[in-house]
Each structure stands twice: as structure tokens, then as C-alpha cells.
N, C-alpha and C. Protein backbone atom coordinates (compact mmCIF):
# COMPACT_ATOMS: atom_id res chain seq x y z
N UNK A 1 -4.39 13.02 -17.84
CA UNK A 1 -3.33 12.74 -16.87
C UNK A 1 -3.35 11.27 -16.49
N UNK A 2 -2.33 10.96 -15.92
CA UNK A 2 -2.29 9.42 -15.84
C UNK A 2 -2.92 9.20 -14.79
N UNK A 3 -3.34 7.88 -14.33
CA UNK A 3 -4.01 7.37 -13.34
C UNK A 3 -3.18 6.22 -12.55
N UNK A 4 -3.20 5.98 -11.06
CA UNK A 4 -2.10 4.88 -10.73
C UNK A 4 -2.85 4.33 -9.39
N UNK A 5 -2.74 3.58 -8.98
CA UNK A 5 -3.29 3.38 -7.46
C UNK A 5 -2.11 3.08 -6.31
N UNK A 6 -2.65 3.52 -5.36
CA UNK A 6 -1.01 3.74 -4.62
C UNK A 6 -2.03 3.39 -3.49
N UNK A 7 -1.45 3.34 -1.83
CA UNK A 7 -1.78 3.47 -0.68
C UNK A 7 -1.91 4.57 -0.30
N UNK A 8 -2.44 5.01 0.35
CA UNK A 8 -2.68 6.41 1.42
C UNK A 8 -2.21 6.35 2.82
N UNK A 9 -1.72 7.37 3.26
CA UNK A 9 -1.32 8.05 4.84
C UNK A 9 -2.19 8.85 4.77
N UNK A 10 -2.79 9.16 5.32
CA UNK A 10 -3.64 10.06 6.41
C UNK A 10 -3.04 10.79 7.30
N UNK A 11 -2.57 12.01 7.29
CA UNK A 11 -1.73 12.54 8.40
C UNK A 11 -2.82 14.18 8.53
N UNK A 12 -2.19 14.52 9.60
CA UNK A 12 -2.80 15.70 10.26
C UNK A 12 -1.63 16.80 9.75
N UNK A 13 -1.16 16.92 8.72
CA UNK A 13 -0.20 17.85 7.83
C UNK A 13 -0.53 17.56 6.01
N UNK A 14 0.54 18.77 5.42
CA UNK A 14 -0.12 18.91 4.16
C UNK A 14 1.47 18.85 3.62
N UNK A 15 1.37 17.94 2.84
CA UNK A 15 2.50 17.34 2.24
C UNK A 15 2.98 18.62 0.54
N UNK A 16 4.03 19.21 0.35
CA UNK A 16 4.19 20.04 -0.60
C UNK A 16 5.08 19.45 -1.46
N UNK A 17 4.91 19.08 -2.98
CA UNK A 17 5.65 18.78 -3.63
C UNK A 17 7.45 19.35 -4.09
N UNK A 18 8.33 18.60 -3.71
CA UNK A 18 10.05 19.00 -3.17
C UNK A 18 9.83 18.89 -1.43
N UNK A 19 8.60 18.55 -0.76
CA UNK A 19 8.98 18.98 0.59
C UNK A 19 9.64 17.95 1.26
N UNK A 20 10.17 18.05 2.80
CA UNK A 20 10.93 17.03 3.34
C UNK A 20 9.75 16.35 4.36
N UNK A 21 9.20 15.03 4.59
CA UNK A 21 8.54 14.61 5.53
C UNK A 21 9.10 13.01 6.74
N UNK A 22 9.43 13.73 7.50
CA UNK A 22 9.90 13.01 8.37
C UNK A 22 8.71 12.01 8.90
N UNK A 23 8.98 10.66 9.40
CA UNK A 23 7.47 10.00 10.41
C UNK A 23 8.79 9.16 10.66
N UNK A 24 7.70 8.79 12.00
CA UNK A 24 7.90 7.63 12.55
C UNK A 24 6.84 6.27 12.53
N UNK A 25 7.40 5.12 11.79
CA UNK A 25 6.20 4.17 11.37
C UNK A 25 6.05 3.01 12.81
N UNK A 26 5.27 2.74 13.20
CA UNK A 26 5.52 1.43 14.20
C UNK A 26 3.79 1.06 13.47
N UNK A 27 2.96 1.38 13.57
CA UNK A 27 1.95 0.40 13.22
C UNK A 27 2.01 -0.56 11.97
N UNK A 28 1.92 -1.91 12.15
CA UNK A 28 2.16 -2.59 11.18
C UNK A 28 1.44 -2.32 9.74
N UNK A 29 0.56 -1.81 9.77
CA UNK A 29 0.10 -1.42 8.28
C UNK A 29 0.72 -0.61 7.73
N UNK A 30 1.52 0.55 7.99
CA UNK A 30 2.77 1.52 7.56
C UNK A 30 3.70 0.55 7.43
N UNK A 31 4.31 -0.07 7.98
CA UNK A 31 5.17 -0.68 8.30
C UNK A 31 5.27 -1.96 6.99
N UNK A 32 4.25 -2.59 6.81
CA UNK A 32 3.94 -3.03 5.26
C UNK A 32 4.19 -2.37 4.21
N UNK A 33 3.64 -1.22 4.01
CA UNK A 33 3.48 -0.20 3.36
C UNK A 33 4.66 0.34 3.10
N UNK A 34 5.33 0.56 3.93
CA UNK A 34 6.51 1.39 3.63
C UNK A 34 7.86 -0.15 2.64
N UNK A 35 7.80 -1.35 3.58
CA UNK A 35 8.40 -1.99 2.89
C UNK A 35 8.03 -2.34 1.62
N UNK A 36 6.68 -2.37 1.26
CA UNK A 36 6.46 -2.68 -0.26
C UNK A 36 6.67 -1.60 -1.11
N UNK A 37 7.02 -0.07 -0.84
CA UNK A 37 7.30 0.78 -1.19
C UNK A 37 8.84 1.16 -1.47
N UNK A 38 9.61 0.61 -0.78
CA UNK A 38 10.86 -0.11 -1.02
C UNK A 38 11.50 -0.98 -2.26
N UNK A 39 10.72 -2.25 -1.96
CA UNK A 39 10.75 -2.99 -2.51
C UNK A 39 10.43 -3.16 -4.25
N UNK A 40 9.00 -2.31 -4.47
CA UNK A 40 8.65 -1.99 -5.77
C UNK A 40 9.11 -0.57 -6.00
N UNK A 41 9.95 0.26 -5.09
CA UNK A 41 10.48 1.65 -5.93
C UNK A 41 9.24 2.57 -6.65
N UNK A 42 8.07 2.28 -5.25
CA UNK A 42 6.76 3.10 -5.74
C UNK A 42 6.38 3.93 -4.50
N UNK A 43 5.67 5.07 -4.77
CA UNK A 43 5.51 5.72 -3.79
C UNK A 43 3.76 5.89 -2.85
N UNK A 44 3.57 6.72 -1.70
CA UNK A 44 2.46 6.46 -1.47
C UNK A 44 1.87 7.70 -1.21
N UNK A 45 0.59 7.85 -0.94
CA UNK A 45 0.21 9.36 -1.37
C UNK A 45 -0.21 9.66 -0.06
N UNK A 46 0.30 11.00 0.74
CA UNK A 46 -0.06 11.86 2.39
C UNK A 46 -1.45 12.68 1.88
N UNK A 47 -2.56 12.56 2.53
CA UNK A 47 -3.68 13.36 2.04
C UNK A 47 -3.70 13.97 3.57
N UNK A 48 -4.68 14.96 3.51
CA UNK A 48 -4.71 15.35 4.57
C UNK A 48 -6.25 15.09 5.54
N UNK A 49 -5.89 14.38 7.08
CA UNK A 49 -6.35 13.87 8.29
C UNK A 49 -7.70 15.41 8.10
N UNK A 50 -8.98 14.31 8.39
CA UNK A 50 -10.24 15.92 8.94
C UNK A 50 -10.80 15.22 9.70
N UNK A 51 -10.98 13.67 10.05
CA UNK A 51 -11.57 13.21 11.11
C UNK A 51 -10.78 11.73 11.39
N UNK A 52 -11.18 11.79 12.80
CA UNK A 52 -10.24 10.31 12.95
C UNK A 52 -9.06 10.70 13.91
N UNK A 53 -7.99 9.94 13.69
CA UNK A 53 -6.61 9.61 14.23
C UNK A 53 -5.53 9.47 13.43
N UNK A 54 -4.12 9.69 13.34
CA UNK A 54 -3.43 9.28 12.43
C UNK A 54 -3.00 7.67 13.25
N UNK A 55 -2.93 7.35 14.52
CA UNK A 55 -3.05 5.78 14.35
C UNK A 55 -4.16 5.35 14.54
N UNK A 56 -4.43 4.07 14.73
CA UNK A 56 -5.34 3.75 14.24
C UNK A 56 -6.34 3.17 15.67
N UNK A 57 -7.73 3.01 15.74
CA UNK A 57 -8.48 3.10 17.15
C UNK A 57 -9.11 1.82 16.58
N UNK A 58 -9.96 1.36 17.76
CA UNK A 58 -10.71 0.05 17.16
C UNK A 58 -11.97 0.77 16.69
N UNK A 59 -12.17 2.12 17.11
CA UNK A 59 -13.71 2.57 16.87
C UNK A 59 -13.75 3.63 16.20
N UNK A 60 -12.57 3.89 15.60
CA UNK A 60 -12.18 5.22 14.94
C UNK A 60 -12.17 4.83 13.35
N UNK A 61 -13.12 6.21 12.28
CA UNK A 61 -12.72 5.60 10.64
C UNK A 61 -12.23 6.61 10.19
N UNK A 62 -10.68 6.85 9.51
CA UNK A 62 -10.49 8.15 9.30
C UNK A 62 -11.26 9.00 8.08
N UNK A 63 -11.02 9.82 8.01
CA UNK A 63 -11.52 11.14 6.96
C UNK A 63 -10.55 11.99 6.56
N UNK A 64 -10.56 12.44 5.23
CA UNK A 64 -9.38 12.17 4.43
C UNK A 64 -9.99 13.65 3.27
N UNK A 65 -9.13 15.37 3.17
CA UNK A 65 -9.33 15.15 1.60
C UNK A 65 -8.63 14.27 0.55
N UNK A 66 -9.83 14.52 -0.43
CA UNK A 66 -9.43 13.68 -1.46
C UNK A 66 -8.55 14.27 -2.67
N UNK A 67 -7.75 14.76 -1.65
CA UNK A 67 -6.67 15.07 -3.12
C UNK A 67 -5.14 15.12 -1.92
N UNK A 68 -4.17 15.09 -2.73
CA UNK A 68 -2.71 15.20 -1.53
C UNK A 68 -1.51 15.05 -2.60
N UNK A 69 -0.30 14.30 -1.77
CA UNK A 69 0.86 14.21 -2.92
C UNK A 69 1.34 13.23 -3.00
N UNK A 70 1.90 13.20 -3.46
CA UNK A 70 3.34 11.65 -3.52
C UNK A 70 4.03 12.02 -3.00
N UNK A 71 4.51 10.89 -2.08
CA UNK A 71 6.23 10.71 -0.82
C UNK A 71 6.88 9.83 -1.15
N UNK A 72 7.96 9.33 -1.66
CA UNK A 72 9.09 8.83 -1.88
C UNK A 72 9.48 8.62 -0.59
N UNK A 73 10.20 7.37 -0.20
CA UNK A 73 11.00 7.12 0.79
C UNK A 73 12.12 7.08 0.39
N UNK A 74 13.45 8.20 1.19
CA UNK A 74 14.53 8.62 0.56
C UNK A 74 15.77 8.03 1.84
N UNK A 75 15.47 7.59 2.76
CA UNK A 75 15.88 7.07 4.15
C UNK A 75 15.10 6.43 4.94
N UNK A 76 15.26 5.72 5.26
CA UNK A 76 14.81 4.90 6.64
C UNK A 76 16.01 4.00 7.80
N UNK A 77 15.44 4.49 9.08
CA UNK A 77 16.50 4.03 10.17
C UNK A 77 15.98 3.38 10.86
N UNK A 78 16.01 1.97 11.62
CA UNK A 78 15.41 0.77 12.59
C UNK A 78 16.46 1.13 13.58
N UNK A 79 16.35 2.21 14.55
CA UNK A 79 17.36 1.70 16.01
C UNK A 79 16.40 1.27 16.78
N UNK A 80 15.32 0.86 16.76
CA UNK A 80 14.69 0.37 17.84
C UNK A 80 13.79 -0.30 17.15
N UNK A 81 13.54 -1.93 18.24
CA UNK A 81 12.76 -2.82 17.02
C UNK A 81 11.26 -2.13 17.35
N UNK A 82 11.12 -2.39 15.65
CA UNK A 82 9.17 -2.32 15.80
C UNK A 82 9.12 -0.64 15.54
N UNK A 83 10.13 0.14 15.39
CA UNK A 83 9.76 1.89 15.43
C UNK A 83 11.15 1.56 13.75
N UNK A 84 10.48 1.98 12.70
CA UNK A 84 10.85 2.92 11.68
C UNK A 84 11.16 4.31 11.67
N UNK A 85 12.11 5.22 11.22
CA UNK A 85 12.48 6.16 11.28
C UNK A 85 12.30 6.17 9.32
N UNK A 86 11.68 7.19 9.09
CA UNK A 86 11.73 7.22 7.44
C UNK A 86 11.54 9.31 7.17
N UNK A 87 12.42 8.94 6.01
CA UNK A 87 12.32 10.45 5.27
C UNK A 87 11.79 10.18 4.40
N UNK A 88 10.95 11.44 4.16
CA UNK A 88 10.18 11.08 2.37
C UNK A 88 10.01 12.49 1.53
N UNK A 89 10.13 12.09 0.65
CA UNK A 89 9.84 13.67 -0.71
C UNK A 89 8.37 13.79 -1.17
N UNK A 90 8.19 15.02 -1.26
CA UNK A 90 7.09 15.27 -1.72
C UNK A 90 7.29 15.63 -3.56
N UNK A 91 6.37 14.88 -3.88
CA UNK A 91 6.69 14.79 -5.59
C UNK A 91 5.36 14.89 -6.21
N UNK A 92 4.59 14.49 -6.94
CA UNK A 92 3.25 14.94 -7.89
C UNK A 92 1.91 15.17 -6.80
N UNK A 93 1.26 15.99 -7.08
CA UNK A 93 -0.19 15.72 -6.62
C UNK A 93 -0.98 15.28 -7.07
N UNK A 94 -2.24 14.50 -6.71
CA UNK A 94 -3.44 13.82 -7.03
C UNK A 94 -4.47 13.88 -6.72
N UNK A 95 -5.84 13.61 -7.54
CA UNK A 95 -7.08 13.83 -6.64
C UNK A 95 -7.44 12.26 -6.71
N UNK A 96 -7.88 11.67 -5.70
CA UNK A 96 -8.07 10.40 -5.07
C UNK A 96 -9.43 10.50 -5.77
N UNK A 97 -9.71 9.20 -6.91
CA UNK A 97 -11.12 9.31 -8.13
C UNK A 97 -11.82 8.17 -6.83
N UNK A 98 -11.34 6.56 -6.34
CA UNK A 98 -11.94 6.05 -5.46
C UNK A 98 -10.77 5.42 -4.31
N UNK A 99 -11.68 4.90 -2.88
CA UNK A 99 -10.49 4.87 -2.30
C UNK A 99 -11.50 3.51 -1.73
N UNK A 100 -10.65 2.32 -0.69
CA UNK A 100 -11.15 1.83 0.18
C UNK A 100 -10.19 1.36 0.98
N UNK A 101 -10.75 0.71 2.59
CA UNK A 101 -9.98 0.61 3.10
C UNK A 101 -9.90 -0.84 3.68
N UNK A 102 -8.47 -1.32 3.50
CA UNK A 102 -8.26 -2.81 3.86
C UNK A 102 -8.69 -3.43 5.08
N UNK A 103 -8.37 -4.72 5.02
CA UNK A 103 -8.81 -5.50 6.73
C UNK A 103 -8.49 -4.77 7.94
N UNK A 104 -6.83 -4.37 6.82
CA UNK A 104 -5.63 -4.21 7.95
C UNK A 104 -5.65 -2.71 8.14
N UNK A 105 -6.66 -2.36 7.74
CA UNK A 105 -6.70 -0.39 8.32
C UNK A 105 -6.07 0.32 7.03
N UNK A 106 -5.18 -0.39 6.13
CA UNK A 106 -4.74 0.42 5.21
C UNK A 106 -5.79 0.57 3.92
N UNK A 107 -5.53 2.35 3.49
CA UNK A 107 -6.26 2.42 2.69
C UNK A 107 -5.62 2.88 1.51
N UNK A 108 -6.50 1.96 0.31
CA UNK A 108 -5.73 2.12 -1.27
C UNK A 108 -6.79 3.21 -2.54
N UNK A 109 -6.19 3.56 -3.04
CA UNK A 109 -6.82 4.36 -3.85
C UNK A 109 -6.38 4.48 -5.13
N UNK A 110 -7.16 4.25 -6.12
CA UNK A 110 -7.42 5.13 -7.22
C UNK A 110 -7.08 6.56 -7.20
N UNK A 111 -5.90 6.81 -8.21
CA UNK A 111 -5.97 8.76 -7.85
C UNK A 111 -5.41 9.24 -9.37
N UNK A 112 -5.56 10.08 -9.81
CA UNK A 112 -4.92 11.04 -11.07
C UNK A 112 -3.91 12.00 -10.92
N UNK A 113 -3.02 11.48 -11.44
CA UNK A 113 -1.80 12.71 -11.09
C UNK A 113 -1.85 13.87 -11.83
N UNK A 114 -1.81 14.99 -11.11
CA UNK A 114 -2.04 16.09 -11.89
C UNK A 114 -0.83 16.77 -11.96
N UNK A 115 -1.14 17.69 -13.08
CA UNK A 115 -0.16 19.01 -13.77
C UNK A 115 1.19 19.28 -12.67
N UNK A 116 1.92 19.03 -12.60
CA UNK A 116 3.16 19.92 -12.30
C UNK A 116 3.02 21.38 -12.17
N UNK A 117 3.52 22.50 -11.34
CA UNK A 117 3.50 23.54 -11.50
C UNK A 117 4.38 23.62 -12.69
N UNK A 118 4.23 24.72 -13.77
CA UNK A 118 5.00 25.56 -14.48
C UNK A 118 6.04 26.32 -13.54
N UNK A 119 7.04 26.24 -14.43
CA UNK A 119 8.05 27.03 -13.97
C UNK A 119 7.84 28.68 -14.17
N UNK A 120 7.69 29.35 -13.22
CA UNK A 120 7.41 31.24 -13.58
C UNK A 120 8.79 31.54 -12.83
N UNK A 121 8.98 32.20 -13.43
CA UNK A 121 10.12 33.00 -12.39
C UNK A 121 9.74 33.75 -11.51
N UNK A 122 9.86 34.50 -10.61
CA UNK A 122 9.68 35.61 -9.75
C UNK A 122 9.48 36.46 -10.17
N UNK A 123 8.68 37.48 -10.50
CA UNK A 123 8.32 39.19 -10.73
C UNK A 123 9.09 40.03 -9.72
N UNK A 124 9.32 41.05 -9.92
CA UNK A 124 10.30 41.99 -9.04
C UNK A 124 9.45 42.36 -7.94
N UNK A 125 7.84 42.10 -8.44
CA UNK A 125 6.97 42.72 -6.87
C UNK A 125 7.08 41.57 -5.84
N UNK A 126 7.20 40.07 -6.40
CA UNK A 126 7.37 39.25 -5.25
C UNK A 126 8.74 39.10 -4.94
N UNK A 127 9.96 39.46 -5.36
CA UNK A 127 11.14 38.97 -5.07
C UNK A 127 11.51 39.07 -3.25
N UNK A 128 10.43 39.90 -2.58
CA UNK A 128 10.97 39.81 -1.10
C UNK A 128 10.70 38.88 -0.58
N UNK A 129 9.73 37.61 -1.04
CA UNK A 129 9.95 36.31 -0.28
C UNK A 129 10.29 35.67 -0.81
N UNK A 130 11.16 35.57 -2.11
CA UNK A 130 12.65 34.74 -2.54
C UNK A 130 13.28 35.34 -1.61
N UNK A 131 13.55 36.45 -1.19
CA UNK A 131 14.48 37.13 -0.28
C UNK A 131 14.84 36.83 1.18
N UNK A 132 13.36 36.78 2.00
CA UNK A 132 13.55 36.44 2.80
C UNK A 132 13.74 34.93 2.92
N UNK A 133 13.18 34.12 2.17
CA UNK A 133 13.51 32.47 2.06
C UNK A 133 14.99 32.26 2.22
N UNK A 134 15.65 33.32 1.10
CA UNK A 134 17.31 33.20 1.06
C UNK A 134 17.85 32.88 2.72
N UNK A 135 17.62 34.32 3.15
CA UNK A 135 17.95 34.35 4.51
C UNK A 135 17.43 33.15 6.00
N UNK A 136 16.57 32.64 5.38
CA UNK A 136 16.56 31.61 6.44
C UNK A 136 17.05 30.38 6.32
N UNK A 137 17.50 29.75 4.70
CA UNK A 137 18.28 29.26 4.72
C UNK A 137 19.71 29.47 5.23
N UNK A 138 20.40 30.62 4.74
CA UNK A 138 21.39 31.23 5.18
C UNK A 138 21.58 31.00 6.69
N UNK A 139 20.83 30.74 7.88
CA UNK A 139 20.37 30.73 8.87
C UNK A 139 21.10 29.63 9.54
N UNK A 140 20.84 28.74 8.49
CA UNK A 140 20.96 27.31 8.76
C UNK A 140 22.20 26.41 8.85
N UNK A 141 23.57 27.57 8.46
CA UNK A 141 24.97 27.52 8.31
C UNK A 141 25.44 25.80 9.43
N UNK A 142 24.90 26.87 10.97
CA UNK A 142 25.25 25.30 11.54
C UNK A 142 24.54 24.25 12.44
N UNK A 143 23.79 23.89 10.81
CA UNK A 143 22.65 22.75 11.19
C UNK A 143 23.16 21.82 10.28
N UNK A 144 23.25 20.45 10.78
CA UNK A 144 23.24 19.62 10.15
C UNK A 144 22.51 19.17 8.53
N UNK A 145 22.75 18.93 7.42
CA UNK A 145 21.66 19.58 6.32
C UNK A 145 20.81 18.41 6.72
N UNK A 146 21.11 16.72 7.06
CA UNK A 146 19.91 16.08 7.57
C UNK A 146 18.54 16.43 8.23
N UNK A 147 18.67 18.12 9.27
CA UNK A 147 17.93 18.52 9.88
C UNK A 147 17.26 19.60 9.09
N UNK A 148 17.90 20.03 7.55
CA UNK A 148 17.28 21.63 7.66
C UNK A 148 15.53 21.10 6.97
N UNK A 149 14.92 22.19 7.24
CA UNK A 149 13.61 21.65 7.14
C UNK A 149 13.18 21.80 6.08
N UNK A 150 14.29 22.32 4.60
CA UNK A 150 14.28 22.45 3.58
C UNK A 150 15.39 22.06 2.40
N UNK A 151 15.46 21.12 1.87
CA UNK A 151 16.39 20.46 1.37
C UNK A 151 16.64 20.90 -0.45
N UNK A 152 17.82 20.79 -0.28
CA UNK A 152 18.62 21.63 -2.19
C UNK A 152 17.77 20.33 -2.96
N UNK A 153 17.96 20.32 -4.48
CA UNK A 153 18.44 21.75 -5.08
C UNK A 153 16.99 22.71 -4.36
N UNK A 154 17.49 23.93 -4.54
CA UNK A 154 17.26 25.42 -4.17
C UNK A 154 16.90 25.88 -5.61
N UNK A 155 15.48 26.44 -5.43
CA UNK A 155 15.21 27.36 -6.95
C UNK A 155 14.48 28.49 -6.56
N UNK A 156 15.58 29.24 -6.04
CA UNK A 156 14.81 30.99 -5.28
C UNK A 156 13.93 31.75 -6.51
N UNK A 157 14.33 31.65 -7.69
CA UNK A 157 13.61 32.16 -8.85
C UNK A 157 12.41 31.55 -9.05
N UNK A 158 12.18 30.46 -8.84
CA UNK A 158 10.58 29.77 -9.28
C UNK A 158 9.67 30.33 -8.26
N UNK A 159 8.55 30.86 -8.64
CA UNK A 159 7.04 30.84 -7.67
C UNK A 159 6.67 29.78 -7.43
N UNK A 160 6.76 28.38 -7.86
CA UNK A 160 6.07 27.30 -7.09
C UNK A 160 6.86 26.97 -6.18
N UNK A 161 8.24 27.05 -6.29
CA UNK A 161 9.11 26.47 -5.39
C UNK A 161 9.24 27.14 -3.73
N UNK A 162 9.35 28.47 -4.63
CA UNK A 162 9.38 29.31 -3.13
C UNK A 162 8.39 29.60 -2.10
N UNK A 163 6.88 29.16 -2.89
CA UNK A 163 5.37 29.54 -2.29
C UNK A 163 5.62 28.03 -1.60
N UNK A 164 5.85 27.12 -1.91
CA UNK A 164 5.47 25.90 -1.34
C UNK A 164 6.86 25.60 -0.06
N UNK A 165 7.81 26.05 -0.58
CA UNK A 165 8.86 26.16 1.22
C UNK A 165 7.73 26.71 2.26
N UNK A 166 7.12 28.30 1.64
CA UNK A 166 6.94 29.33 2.59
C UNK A 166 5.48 28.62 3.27
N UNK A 167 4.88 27.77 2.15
CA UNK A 167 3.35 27.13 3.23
C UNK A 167 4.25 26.10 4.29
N UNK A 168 5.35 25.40 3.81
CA UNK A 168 5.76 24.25 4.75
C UNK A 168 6.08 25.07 6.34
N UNK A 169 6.68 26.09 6.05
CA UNK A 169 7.71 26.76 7.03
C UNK A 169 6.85 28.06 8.17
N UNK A 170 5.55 28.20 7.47
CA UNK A 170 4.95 29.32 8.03
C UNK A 170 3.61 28.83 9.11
N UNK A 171 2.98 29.02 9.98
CA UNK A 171 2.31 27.92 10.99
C UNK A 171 0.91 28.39 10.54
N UNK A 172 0.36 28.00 9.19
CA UNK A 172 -1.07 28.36 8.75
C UNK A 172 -1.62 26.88 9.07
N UNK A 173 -3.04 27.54 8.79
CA UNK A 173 -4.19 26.20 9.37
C UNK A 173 -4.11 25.42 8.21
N UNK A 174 -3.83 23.96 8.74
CA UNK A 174 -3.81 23.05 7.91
C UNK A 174 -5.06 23.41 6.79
N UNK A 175 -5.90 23.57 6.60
CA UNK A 175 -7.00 23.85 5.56
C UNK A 175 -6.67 24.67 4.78
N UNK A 176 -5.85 25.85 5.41
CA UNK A 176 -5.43 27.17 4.49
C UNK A 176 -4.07 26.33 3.10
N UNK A 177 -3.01 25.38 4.08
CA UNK A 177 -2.44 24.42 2.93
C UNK A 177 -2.53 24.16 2.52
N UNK A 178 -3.57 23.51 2.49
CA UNK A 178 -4.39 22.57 1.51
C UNK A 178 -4.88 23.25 0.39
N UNK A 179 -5.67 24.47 0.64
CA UNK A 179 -6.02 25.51 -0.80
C UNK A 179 -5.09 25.78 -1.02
N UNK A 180 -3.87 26.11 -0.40
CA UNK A 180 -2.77 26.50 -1.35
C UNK A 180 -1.98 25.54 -2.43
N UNK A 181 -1.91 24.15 -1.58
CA UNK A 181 -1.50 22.94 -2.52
C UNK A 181 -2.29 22.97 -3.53
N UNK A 182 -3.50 22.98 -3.84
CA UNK A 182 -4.15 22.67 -5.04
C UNK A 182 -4.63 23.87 -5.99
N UNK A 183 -4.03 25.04 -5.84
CA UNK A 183 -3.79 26.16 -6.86
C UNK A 183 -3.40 26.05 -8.19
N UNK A 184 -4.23 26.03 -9.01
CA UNK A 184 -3.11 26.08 -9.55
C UNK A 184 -2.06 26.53 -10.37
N UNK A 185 -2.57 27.94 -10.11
CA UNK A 185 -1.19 29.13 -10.88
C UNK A 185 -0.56 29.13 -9.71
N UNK A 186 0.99 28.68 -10.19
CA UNK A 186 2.22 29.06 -8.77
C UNK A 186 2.38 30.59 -8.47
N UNK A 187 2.17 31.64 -9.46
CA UNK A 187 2.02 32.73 -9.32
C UNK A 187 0.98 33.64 -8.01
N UNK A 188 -0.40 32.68 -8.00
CA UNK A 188 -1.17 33.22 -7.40
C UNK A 188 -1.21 32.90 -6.08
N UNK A 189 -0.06 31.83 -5.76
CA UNK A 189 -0.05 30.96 -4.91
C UNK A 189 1.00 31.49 -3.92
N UNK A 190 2.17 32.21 -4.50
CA UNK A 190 3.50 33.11 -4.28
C UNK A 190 2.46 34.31 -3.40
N UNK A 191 1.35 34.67 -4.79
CA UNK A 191 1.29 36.28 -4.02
C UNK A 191 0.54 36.04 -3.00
N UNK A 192 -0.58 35.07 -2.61
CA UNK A 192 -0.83 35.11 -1.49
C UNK A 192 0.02 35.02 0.18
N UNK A 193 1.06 34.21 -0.59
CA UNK A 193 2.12 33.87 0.70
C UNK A 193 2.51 35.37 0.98
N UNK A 194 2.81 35.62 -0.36
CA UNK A 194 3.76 37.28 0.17
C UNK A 194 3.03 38.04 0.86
N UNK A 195 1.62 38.50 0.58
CA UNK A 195 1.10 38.92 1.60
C UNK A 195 0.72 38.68 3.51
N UNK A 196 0.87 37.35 3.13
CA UNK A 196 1.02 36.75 4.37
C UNK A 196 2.63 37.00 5.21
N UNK A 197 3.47 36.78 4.47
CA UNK A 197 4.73 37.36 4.43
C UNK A 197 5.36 38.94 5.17
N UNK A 198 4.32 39.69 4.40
CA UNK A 198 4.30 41.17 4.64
C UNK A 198 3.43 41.54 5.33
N UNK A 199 2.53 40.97 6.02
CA UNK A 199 1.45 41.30 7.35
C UNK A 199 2.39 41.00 8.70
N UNK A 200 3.47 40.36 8.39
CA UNK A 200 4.45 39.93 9.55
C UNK A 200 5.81 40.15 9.71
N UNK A 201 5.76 41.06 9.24
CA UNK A 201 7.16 42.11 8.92
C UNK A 201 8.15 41.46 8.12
N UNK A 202 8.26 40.02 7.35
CA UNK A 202 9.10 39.27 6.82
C UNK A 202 9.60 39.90 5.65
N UNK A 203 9.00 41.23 5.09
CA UNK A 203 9.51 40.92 3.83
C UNK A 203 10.28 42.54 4.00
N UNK A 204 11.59 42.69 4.05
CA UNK A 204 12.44 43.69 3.94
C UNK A 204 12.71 44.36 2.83
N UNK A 205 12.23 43.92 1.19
CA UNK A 205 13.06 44.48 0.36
C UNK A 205 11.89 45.28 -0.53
């Protein structure tokens, strides 16, 4: 697999490849970051926060797993100076091989992009959380689509697609995401959701 070095975010969330991630940047090392990310049409990788802060302390060093995804910046809004408003996509995952961290608090890494899920379709035993997924989009008739917390294209038939809405959308412990992000049969990844799914009356069909 290829190898690339990108910057890191550190956040206290688990970034899912297609997912939507909203922030707000004001510390100037994001704020770098995000413009050189712009500028070179490259992206930077969200791992997920285990010790530390997501801003930054004079006495604080964060802690980081070492694996997460790629975010694309797909929008950004300045109504107020010094505060960034940015949207970003979640696109390949990686395991971070070395990392360090700059003067300026930002940290760069070495990472390997790994495998893409395969496309599986749905089995007829999981189709009730394509099902219920349907319906909460459906939900969403009058929401602005800027706001829905899940953005088209829509692939209700894929197991990676639909397991990775249902980790974004469902309130599991950040750690439990994280094993689910780095699965890697989308199949096995679906049936655990569904069960999670069906312990909570979600799944009707």
C-alpha cells in the first residue's frame, strides 16, 4: 500500500470513511494546516484523542491511536476573524508507521493507506439496518441537506457504507469506533452494528 505523510488532528471522535466532519479551527496551527491543505489539494489525517486536549495547553502532550482517516476540506466559512468554519470528508484509512510533533504543536506523520472496504452487498439477514438507515434519512425531508449528518451519494446496498453511517449516528464509546473503523470485513462490521441495532428496537423488518 502506498505510503504519504500528511499532518494529524487529534480529535476526541472517530472519523468514518464517506463521513461528514464539521470543526471549528481558530488555533493557528490548524489554521496553517488547513490553508496548506487548500492550497496543495492534500488532505490531513483525524486519529483518535486518548490523552491530552484537542487544543492545545502549555503542559499538555497529546495521545493519539495510531491509525485514523483522511479529511478533505470540502467548505470553509471566515464570519468571524481568527474562527474557521470547515467541512471535511472522510476518505482512506491509515496506520500512522512514525509521527512527530512540530515547534508549533502540529503533528506530522508517516502513515500507510490501507485497503478500501470491498463492496458486499447486503444479505437479506442484515437488510433491517439498510432499512432502518432508509428511514432516518427519509426523516430528514425538512433539513437543510448542509445540516443532514449524512451526506449522498447514498449506497443502502453496501455493508461498509451502511455499518459506517450507523457507527457515525449511534452514541457508542469512542473506542468501540475505533474497532469498528479498522475491521476489516465490512460484513462483520454491518453484523455487529445490526445487533446493536436490534438490542434497541431499531430494526423492524
Amino acid at each position: 500500500m502506498a505510503t504519504i505523510s500528511l499532518p494529524l488532528f487529534p480529535l476526541s471522535t472517530v472519523l468514518f470513511p464517506d463521513g461528514v466532519l464539521p470543526l471549528q479551527i481558530f488555533e493557528v496551527r490548524y489554521l496553517d494546516m488547513i490553508s496548506h491543505c487548500l492550497t496543495e489539494d492534500s488532505p490531513f489525517g483525524v486519529v483518535l484523542l486518548t490523552h491530552g486536549q484537542e487544543v492545545r495547553t502549555p503542559e499538555g502532550l497529546e495521545r493519539f491511536v495510531a491509525s485514523g482517516t483522511l479529511a478533505s476540506v470540502q467548505d470553509t466559512t471566515a464570519s468571524t476573524p481568527g474562527l474557521l468554519q470547515v467541512v471535511c470528508r472522510g476518505g482512506a484509512r491509515f496506520q500512522v508507521l512514525s509521527s512527530e510533533r512540530r515547534s508549533n504543536g502540529l503533528w506530522m506523520a508517516d502513515a500507510e493507506l490501507l485497503e478500501d472496504d470491498h463492496a458486499v452487498r447486503i444479505p437479506s439477514d442484515l437488510k433491517g439496518a439498510a432499512d432502518a438507515l432508509d428511514r432516518v434519512l427519509a426523516s430528514l425531508h425538512d433539513v437543510p441537506q448542509s445540516r443532514w449528518p449524512v451526506q449522498p451519494p447514498f449506497r443502502l446496498d453496501d455493508c461498509g457504507w451502511v455499518a459506517n453511517r450507523w457507527c457515525e449516528l449511534l452514541p457508542l464509546p469512542n473506542q468501540q469506533k475505533q474497532h469498528m473503523l479498522m475491521l476489516d470485513n465490512p460484513m462483520i462490521r454491518l453484523e455487529l452494528l445490526h445487533d446493536v441495532l436490534d438490542e434497541h428496537g431499531l430494526i423492524t423488518s
